[in-house]
PDB file of N, CA and C in Angstrom:
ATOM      1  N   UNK A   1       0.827  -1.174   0.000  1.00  0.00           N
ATOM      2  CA  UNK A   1       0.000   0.000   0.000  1.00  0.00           C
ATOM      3  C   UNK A   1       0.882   1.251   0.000  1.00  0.00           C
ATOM      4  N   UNK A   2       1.794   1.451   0.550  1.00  0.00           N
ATOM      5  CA  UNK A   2       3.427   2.639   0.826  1.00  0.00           C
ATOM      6  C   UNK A   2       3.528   2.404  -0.736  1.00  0.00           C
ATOM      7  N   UNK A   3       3.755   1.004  -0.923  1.00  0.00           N
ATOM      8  CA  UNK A   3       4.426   1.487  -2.415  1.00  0.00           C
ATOM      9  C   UNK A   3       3.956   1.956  -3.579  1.00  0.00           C
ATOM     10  N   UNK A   4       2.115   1.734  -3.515  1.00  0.00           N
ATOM     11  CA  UNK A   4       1.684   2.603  -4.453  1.00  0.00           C
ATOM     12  C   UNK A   4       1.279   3.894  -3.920  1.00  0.00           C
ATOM     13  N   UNK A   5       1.660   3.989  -2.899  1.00  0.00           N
ATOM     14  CA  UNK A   5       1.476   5.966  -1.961  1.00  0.00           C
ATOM     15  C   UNK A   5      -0.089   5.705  -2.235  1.00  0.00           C
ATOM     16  N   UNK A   6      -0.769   4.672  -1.592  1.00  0.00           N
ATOM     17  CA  UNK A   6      -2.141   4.517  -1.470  1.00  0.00           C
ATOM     18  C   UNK A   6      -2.915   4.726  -2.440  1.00  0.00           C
ATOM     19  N   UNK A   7      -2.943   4.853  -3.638  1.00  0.00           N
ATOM     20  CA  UNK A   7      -3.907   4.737  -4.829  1.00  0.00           C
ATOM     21  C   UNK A   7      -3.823   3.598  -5.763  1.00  0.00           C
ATOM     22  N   UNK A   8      -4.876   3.391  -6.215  1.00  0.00           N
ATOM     23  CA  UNK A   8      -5.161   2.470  -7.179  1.00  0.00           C
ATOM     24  C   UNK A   8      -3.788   2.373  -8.539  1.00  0.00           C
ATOM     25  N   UNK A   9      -3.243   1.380  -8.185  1.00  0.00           N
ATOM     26  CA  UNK A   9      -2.594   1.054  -9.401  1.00  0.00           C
ATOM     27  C   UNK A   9      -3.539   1.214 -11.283  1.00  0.00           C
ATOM     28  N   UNK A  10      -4.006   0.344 -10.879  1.00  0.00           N
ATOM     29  CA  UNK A  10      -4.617   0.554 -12.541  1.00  0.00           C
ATOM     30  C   UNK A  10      -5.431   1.802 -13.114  1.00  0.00           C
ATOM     31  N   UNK A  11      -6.359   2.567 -12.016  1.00  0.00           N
ATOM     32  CA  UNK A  11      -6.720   3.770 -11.771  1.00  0.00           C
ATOM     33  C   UNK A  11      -5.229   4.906 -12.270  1.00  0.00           C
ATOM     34  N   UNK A  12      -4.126   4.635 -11.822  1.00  0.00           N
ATOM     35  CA  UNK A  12      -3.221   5.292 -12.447  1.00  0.00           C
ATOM     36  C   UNK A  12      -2.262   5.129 -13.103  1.00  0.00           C
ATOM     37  N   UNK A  13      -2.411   3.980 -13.896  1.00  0.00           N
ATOM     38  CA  UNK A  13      -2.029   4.077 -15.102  1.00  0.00           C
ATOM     39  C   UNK A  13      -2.577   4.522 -16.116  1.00  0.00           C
ATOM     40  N   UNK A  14      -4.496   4.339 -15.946  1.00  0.00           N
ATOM     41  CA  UNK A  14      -5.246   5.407 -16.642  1.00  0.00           C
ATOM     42  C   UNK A  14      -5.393   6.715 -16.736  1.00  0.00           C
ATOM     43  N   UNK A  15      -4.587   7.183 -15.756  1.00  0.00           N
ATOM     44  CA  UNK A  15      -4.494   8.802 -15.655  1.00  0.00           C
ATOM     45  C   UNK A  15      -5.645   9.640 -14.450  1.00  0.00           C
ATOM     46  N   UNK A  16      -5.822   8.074 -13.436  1.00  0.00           N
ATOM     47  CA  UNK A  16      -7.047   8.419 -12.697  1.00  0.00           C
ATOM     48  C   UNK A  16      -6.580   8.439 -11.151  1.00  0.00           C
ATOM     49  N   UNK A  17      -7.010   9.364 -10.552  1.00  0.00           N
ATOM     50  CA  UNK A  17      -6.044   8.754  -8.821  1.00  0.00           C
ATOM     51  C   UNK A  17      -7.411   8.121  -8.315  1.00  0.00           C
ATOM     52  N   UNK A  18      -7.332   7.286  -7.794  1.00  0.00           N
ATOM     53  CA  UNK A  18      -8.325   7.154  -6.683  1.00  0.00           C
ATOM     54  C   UNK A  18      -7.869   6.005  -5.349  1.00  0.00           C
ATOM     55  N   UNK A  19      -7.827   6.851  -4.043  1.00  0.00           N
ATOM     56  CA  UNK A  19      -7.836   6.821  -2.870  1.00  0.00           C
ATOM     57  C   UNK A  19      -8.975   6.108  -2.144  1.00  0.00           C
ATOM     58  N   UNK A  20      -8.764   5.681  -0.901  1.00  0.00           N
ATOM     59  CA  UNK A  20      -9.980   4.981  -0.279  1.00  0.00           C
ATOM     60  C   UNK A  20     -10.972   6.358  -0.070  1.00  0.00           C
ATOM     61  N   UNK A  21     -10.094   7.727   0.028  1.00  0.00           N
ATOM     62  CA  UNK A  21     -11.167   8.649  -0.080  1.00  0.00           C
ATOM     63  C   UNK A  21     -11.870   9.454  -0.876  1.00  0.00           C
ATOM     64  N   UNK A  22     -11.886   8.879  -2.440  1.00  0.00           N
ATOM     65  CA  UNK A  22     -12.319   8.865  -3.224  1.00  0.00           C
ATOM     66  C   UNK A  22     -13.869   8.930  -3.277  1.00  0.00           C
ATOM     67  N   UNK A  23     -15.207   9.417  -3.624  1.00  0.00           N
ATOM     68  CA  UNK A  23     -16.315   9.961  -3.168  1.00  0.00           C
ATOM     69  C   UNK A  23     -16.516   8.149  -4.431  1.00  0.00           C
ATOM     70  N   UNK A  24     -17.137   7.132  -4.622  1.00  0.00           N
ATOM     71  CA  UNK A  24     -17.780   6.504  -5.694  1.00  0.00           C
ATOM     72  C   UNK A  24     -19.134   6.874  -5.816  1.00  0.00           C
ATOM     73  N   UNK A  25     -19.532   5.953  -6.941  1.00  0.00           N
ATOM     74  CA  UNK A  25     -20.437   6.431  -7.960  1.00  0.00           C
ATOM     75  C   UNK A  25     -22.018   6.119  -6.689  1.00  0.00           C
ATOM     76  N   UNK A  26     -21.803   5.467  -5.502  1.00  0.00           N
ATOM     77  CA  UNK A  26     -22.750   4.898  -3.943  1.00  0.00           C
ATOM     78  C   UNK A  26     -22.867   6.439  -3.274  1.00  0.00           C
ATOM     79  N   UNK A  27     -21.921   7.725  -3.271  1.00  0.00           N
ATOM     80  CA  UNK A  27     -21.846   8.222  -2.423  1.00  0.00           C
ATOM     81  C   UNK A  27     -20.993   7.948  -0.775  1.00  0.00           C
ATOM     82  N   UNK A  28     -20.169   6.992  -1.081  1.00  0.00           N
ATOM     83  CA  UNK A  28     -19.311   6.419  -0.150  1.00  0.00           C
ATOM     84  C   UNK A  28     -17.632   6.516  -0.674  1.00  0.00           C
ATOM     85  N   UNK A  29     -17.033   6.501   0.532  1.00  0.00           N
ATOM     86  CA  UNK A  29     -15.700   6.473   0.346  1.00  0.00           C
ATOM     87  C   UNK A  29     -15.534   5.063  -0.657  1.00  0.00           C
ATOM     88  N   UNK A  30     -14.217   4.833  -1.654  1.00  0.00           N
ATOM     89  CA  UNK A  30     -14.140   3.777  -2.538  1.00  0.00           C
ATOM     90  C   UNK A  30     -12.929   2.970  -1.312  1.00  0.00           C
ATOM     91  N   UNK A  31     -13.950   1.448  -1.320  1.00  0.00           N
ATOM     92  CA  UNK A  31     -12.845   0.369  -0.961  1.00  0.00           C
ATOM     93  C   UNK A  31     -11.874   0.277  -1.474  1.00  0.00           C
ATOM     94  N   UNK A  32     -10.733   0.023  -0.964  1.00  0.00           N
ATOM     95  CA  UNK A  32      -9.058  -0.632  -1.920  1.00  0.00           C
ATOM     96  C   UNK A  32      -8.964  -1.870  -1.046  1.00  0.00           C
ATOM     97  N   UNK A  33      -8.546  -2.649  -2.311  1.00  0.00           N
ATOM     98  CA  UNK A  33      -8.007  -3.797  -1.757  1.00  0.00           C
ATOM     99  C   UNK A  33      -6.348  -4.434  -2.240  1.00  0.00           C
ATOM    100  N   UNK A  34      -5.576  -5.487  -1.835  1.00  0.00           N
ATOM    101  CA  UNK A  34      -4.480  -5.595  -2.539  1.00  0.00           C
ATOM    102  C   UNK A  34      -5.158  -7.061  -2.940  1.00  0.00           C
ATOM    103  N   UNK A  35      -4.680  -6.948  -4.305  1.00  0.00           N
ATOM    104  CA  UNK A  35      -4.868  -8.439  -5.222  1.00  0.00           C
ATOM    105  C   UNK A  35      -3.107  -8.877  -5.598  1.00  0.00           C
ATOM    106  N   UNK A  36      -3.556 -10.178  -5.619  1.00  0.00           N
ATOM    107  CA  UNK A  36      -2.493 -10.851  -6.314  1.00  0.00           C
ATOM    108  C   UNK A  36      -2.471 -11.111  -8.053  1.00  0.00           C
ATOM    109  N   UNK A  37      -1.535 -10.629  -8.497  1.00  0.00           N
ATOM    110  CA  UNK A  37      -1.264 -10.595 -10.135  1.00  0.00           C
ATOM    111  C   UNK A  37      -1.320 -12.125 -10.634  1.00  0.00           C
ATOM    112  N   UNK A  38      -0.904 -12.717  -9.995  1.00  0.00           N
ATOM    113  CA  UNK A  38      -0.816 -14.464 -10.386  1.00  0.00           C
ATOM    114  C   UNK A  38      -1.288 -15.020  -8.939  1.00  0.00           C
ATOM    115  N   UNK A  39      -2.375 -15.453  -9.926  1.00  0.00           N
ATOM    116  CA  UNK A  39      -3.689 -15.702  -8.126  1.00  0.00           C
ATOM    117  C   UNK A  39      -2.768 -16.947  -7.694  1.00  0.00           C
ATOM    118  N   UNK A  40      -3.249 -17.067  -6.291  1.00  0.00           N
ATOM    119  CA  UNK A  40      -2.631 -18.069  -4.817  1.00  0.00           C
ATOM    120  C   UNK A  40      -3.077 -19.756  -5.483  1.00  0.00           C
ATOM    121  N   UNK A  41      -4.054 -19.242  -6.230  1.00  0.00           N
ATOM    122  CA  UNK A  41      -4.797 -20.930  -5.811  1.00  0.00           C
ATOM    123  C   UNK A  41      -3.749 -21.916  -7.245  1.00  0.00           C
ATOM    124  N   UNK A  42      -3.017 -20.815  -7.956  1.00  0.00           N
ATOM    125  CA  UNK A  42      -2.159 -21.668  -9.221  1.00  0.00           C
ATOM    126  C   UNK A  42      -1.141 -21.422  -8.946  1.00  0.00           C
ATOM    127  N   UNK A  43      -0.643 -20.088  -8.312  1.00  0.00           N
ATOM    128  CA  UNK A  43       1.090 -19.906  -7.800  1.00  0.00           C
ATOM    129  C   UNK A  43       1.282 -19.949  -6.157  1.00  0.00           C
ATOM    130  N   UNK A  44       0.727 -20.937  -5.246  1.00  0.00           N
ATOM    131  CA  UNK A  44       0.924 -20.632  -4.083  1.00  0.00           C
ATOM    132  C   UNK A  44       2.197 -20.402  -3.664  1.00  0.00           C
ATOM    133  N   UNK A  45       3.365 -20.281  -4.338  1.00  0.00           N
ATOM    134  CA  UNK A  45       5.143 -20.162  -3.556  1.00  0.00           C
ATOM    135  C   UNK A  45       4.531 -18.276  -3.821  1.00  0.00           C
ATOM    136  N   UNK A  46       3.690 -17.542  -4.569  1.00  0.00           N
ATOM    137  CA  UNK A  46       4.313 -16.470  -4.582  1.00  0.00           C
ATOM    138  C   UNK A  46       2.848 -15.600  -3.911  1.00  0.00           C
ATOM    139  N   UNK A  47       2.797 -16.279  -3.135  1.00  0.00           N
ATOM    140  CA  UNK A  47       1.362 -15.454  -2.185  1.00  0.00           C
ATOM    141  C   UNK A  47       2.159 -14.522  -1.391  1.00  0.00           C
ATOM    142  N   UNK A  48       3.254 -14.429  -0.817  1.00  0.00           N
ATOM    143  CA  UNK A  48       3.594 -13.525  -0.258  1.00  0.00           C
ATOM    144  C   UNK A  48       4.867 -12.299  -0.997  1.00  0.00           C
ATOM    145  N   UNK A  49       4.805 -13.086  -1.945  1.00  0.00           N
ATOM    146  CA  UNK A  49       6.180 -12.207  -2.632  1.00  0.00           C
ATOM    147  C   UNK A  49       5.347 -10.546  -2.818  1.00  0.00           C
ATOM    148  N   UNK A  50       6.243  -9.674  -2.698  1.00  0.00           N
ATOM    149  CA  UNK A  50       5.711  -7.992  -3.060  1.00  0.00           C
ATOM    150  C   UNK A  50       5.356  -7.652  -4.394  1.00  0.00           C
ATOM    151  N   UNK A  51       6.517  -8.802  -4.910  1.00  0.00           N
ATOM    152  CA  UNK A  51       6.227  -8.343  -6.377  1.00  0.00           C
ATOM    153  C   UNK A  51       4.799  -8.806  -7.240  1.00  0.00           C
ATOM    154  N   UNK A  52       3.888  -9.618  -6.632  1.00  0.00           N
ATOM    155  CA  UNK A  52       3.226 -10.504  -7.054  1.00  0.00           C
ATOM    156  C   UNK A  52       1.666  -9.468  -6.327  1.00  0.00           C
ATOM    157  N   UNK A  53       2.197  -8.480  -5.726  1.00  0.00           N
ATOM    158  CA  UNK A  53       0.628  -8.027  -5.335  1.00  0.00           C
ATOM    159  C   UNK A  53       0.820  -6.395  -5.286  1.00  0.00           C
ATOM    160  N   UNK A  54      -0.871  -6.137  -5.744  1.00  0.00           N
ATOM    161  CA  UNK A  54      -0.963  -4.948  -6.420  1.00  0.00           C
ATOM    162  C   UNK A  54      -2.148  -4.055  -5.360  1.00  0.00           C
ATOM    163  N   UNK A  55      -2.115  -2.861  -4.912  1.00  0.00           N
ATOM    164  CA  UNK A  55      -2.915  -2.189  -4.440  1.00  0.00           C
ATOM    165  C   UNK A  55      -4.310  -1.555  -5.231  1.00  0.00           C
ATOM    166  N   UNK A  56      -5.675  -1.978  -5.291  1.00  0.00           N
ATOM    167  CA  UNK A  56      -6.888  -1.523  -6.307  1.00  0.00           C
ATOM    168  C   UNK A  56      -7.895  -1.251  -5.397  1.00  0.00           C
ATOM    169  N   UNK A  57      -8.102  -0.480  -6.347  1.00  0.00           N
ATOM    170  CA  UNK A  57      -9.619  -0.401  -5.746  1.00  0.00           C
ATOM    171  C   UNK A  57     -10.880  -1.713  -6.256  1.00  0.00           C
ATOM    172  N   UNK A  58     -11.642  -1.319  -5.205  1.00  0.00           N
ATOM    173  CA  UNK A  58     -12.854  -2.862  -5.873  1.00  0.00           C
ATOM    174  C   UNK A  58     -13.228  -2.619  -7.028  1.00  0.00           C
ATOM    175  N   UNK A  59     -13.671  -1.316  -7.566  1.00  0.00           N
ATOM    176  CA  UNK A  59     -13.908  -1.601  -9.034  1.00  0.00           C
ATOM    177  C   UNK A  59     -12.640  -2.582  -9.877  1.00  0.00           C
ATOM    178  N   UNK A  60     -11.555  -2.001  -9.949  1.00  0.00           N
ATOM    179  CA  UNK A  60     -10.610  -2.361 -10.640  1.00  0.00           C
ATOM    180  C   UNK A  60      -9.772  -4.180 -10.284  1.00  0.00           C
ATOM    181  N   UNK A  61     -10.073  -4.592  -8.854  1.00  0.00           N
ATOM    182  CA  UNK A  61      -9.951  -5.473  -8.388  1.00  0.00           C
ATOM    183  C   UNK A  61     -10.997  -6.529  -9.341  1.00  0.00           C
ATOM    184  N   UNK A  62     -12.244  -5.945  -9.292  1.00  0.00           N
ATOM    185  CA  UNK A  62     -13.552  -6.908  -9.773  1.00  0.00           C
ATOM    186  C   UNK A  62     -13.216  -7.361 -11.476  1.00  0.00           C
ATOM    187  N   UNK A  63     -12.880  -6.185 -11.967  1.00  0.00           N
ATOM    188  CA  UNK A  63     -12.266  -6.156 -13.500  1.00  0.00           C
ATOM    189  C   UNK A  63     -11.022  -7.460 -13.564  1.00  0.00           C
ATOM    190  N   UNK A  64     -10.082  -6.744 -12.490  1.00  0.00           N
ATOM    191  CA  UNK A  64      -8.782  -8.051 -12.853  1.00  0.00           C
ATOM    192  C   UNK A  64      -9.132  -9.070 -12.988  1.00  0.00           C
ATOM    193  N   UNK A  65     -10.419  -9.342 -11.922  1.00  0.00           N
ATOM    194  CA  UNK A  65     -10.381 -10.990 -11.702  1.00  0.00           C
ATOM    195  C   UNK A  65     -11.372 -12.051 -12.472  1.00  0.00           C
ATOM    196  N   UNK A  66     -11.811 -10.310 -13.105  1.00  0.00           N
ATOM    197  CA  UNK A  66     -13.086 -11.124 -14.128  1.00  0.00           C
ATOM    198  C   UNK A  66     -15.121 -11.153 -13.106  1.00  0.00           C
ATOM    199  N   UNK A  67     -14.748 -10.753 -12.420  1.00  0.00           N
ATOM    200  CA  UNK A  67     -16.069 -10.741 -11.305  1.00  0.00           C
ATOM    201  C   UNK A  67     -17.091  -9.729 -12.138  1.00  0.00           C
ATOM    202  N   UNK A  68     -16.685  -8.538 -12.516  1.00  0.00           N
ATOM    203  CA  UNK A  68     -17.328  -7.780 -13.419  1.00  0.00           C
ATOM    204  C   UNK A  68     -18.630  -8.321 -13.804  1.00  0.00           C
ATOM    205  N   UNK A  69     -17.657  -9.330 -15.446  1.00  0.00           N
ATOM    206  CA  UNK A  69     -18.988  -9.745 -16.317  1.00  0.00           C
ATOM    207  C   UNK A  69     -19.896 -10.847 -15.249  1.00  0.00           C
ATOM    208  N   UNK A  70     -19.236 -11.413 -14.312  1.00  0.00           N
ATOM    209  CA  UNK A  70     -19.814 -12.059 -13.395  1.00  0.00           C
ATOM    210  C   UNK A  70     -21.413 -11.760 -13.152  1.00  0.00           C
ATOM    211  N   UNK A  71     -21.236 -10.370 -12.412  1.00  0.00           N
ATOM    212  CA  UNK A  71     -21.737  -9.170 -12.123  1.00  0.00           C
ATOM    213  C   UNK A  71     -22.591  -8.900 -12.830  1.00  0.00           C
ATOM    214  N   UNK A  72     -22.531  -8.406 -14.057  1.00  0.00           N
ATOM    215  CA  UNK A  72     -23.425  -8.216 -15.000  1.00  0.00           C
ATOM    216  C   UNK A  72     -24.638  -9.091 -15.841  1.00  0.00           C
ATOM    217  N   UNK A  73     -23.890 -10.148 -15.356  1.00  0.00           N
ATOM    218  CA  UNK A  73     -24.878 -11.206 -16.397  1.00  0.00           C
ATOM    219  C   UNK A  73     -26.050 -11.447 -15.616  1.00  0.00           C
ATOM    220  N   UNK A  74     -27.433 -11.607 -16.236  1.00  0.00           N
ATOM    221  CA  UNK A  74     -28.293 -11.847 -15.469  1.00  0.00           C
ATOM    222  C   UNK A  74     -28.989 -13.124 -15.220  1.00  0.00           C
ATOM    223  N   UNK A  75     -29.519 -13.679 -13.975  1.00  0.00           N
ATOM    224  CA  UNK A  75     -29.829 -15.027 -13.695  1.00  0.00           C
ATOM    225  C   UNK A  75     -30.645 -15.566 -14.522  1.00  0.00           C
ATOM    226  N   UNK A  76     -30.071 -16.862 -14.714  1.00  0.00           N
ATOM    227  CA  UNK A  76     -30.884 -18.057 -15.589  1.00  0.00           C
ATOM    228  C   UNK A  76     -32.151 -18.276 -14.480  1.00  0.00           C
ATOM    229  N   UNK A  77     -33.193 -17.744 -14.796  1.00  0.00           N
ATOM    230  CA  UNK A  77     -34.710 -18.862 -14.017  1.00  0.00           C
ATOM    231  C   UNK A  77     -35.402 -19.884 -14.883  1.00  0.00           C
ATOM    232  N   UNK A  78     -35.503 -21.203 -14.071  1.00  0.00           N
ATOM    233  CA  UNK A  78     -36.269 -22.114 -14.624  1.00  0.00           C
ATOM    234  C   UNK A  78     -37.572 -21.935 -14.797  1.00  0.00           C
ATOM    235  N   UNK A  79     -38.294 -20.770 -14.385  1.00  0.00           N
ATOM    236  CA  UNK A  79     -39.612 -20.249 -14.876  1.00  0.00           C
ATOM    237  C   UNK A  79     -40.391 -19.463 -14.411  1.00  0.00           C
ATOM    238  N   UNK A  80     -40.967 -18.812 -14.217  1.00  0.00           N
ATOM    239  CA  UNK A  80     -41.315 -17.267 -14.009  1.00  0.00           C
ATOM    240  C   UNK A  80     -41.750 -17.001 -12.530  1.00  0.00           C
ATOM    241  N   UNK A  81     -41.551 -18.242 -11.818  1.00  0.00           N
ATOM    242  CA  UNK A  81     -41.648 -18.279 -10.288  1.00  0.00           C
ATOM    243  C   UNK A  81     -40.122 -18.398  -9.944  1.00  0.00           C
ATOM    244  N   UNK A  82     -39.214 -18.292 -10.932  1.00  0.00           N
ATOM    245  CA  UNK A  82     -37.617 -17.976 -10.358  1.00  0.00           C
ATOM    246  C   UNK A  82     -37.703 -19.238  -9.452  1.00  0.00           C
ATOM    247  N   UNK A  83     -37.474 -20.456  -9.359  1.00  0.00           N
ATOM    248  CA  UNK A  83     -37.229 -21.332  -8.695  1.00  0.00           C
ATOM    249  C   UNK A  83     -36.293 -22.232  -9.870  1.00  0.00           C
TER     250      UNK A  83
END
């Protein structure tokens, strides 16, 4: 978190700062979280390495990991009583 001086990595590489005190699109301060670049569950030797984890915010976290389109897609119902 020191090493990105607390803002969103990918947020600034776009030319965007955003801070946990960042106002989001809720009216709330924006969560940050640190993600891992090469997830734990396929590289577990490098869960702790520095180089392997990145400071984001949840938007940009949700994007890396693919949760997004997750997010977006809307539920399959087996029939108009959603069961």
């Amino acid at each position: 978190m020191k090493r990105a001086n607390y803002e969103c990595e990918h947020c600034k590489r776009n030319g965007k700062v955003t801070t946990r005190n960042t106002i989001n699109k809720y009216g709330r301060n924006t969560k940050m979280d640190v993600n891992h670049i090469k997830p734990v569950r396929r590289f577990p030797h490098l869960a702790l390495e520095i180089d392997n984890l990145e400071y984001l915010c949840v938007d940009c976290h949700n994007k890396a990991d693919g949760k997004d389109e997750m997010i977006k897609k809307e539920p399959k119902f087996v029939n108009e009583e959603r069961w």
